[in-house]
Protein backbone atom coordinates (compact mmCIF):
# COMPACT_ATOMS: atom_id res chain seq x y z
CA UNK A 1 -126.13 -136.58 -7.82
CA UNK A 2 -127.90 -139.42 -5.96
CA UNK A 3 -124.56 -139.85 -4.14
CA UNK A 4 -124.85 -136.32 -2.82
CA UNK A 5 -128.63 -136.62 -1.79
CA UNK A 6 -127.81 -139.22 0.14
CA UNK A 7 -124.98 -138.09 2.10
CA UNK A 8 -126.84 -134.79 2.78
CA UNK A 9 -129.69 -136.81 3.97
CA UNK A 10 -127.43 -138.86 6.10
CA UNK A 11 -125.92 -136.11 7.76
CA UNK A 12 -129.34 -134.51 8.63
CA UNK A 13 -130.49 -137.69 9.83
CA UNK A 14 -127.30 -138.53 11.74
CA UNK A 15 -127.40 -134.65 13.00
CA UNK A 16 -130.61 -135.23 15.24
CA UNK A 17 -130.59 -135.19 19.06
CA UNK A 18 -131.64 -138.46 20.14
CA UNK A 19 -134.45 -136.81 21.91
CA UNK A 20 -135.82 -135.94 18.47
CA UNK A 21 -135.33 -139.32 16.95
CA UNK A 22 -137.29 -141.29 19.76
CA UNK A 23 -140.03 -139.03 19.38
CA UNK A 24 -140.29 -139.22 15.54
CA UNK A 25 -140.25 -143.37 16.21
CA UNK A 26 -142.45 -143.24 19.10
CA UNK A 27 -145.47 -140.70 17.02
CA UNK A 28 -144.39 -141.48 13.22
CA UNK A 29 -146.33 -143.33 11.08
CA UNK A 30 -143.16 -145.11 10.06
CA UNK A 31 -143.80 -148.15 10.14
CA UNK A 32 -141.25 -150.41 12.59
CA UNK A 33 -139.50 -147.61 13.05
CA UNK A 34 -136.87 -148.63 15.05
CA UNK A 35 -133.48 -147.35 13.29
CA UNK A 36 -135.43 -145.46 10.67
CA UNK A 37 -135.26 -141.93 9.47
CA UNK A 38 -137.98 -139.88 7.79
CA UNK A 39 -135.95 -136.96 6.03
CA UNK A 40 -137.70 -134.51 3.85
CA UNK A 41 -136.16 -133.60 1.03
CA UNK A 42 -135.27 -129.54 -0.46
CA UNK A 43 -135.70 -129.35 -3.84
CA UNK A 44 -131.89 -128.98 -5.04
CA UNK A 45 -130.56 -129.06 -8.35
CA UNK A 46 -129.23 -132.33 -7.29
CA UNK A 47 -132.57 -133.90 -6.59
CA UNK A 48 -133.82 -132.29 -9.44
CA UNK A 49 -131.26 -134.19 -11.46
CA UNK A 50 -132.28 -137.59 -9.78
CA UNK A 51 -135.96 -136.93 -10.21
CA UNK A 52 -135.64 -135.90 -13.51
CA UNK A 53 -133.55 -139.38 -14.36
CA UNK A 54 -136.25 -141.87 -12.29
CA UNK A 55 -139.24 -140.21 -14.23
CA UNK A 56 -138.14 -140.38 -17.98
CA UNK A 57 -137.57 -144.18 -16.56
CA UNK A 58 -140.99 -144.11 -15.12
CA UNK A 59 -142.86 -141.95 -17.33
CA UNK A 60 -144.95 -144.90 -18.78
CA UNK A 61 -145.88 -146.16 -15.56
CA UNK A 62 -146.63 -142.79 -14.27
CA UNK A 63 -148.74 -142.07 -17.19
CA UNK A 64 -151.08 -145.87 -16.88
CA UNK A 65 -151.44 -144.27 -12.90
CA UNK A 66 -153.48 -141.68 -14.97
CA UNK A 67 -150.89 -138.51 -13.95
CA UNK A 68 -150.84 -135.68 -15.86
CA UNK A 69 -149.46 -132.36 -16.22
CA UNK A 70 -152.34 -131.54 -13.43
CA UNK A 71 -150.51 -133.49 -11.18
CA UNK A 72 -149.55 -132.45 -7.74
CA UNK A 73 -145.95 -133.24 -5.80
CA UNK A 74 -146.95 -133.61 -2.58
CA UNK A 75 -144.12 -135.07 -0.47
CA UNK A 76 -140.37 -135.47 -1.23
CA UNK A 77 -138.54 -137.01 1.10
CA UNK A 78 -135.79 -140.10 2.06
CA UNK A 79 -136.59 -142.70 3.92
CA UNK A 80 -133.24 -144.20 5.57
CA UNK A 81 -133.33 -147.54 6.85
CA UNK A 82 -130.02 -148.16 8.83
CA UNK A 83 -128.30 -151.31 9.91
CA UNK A 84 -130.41 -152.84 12.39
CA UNK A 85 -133.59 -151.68 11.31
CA UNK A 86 -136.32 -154.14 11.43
CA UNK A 87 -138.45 -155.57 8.42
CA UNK A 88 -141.24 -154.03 7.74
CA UNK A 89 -144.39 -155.74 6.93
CA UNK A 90 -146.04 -155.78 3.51
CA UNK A 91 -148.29 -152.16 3.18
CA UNK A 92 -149.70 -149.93 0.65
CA UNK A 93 -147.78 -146.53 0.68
CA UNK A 94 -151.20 -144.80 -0.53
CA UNK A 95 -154.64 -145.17 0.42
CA UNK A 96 -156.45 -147.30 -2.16
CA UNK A 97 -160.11 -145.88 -1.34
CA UNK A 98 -158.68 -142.25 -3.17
CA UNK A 99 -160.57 -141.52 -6.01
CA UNK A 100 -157.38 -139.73 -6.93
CA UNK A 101 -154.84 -141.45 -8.82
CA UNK A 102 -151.67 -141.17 -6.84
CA UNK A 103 -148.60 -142.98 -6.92
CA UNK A 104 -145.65 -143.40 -5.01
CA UNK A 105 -141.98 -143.17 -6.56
CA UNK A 106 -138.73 -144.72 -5.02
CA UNK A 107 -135.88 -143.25 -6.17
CA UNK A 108 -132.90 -145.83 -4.27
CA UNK A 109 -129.93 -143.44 -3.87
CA UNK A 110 -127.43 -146.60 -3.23
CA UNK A 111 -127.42 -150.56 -4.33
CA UNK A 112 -129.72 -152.79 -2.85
CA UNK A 113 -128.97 -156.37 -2.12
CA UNK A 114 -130.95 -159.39 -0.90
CA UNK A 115 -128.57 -158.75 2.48
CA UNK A 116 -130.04 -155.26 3.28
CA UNK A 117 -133.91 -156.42 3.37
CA UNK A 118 -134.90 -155.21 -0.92
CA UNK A 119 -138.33 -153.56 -0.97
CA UNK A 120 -140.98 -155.67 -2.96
CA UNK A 121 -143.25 -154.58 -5.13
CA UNK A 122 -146.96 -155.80 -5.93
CA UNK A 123 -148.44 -154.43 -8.54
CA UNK A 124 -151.98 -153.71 -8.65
């Protein structure tokens, strides 16, 4: 399944006039987004199937974030980094003045190695 989700991704991504992709790097809130891609995501049984693998893997990290059966989706998307891209600098992918507890899953949909530029973690 991730396999698929990330080739359909791709091939939106790689199916954008270049018009389109200059102007999502030039007003995106991507950050270095030079040979980036901001793709949201439809809710397919095939990224059901990956979702519902990362969060029994993540439930008891997702649970100490205080989320609940309340809890809200509110975006689903890939973010595809392709060869070339530059680093980003260290950020917070949520605001930390919410009151809200939020929390940000990464689902990777291929092997990462030290040669493509890993994201790091840091805990709170």
């Amino acid at each position: 399944a991730c396999a698929r989700v990330r080739t359909t991704a791709l091939a939106e991504a790689a199916a954008r006039p270049w018009t389109a992709r200059l102007r999502e790097a030039l007003s995106s809130e991507i950050r270095a987004p030079w040979r980036r891609a901001h793709v949201a995501l439809d809710l397919t049984d095939d990224v059901k199937t990956v979702l519902a693998a990362a969060t029994v893997r993540a439930a008891p990290s997702l649970l100490t974030a205080g989320l609940d059966d309340e809890s809200h989706l509110v975006e689903l998307s890939c973010m595809i980094a392709f060869p070339g891209a530059t680093e980003q600098a260290a950020h917070a992918d949520v605001p930390r003045d919410t009151e809200t507890p939020t929390c940000t899953l990464w689902v990777l949909l291929q092997d990462v190695g030290l040669e493509s530029g890993p994201t790091h973690v840091f805990p709170d």
